[in-house]
Protein backbone atom coordinates (compact mmCIF):
# COMPACT_ATOMS: atom_id res chain seq x y z
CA UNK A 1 99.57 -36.85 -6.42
CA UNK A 2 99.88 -35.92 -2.81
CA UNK A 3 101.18 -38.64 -0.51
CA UNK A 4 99.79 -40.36 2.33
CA UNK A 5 100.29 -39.22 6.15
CA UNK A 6 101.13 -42.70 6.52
CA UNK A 7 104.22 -42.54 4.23
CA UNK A 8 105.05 -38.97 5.73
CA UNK A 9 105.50 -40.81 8.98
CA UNK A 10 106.72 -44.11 7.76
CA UNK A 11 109.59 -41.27 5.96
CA UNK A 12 110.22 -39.65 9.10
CA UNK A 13 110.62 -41.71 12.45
CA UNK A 14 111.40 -38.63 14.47
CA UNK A 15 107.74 -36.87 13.43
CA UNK A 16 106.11 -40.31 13.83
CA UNK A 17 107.63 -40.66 17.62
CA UNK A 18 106.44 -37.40 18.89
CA UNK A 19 103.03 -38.31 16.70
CA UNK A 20 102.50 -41.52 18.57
CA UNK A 21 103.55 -39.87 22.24
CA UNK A 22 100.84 -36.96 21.68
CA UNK A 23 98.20 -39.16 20.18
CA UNK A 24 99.18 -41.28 23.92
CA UNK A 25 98.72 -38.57 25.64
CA UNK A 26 95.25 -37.27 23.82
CA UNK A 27 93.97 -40.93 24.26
CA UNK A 28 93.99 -41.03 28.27
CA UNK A 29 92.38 -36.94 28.25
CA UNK A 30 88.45 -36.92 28.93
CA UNK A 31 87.64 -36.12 25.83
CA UNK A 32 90.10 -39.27 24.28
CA UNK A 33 88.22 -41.78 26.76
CA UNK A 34 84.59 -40.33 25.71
CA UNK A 35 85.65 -40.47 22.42
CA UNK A 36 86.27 -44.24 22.61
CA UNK A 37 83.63 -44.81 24.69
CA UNK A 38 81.06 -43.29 22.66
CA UNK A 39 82.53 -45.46 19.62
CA UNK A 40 82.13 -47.94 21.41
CA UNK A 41 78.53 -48.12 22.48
CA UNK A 42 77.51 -47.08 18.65
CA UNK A 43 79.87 -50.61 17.36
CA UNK A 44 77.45 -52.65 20.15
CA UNK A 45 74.60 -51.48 19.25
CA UNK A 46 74.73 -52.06 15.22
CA UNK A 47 76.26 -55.29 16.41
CA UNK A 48 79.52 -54.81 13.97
CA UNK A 49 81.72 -57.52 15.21
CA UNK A 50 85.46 -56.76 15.74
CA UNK A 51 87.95 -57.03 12.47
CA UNK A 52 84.65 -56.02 10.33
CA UNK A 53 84.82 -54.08 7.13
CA UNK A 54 82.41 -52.35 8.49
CA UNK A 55 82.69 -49.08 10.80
CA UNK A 56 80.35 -47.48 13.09
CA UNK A 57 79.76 -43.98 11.01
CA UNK A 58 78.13 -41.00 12.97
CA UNK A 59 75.50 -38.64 11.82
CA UNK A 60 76.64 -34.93 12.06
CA UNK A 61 75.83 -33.41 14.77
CA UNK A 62 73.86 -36.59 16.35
CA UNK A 63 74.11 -38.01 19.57
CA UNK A 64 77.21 -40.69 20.62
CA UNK A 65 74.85 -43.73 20.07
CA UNK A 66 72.89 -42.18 16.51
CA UNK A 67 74.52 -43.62 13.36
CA UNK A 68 74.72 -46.55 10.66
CA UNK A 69 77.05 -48.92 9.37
CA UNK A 70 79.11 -48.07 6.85
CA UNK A 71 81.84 -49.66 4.96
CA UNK A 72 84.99 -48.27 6.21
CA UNK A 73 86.61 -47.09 2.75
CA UNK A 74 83.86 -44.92 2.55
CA UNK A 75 83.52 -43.75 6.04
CA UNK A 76 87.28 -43.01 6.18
CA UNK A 77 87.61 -41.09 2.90
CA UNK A 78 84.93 -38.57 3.74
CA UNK A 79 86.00 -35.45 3.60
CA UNK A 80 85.94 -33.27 7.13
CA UNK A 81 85.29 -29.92 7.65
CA UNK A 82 87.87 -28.67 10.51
């Protein structure tokens, strides 16, 4: 069974340093902040309160604010195309 890329980094301090620094630096780009924002405006308007089970899950290819709730185990463990 494959391990988790939490344990990878939890294994390796080093990786998860230069992880955290680049995910930083992503987070504060234009795309980071639309990113967020976008998330957030979808949250507000299926009224999911914060520390929910629940996640704000996008349709494919949909606008920022198109989506559903969804149960984050099952949002999470979807499998993505890259």
């Amino acid at each position: 069974m494959a391990r988790s890329t939490s344990d990878y980094y939890k294994a390796n301090p080093e990786a998860r340093k230069k992880r955290v620094k680049q995910q930083a630096r992503y987070n504060k780009s234009k795309k980071g902040k639309k990113l967020i924002k976008c998330a957030s405006k979808l949250r507000a308007k299926l009224k999911i309160p914060k520390g929910s089970k629940m996640d704000a899950s996008h349709y494919k290819g949909g606008s920022c604010t198109s989506g559903r709730a969804e149960h984050r185990k099952a949002n999470r463990t979807r499998p993505r195309k890259k």
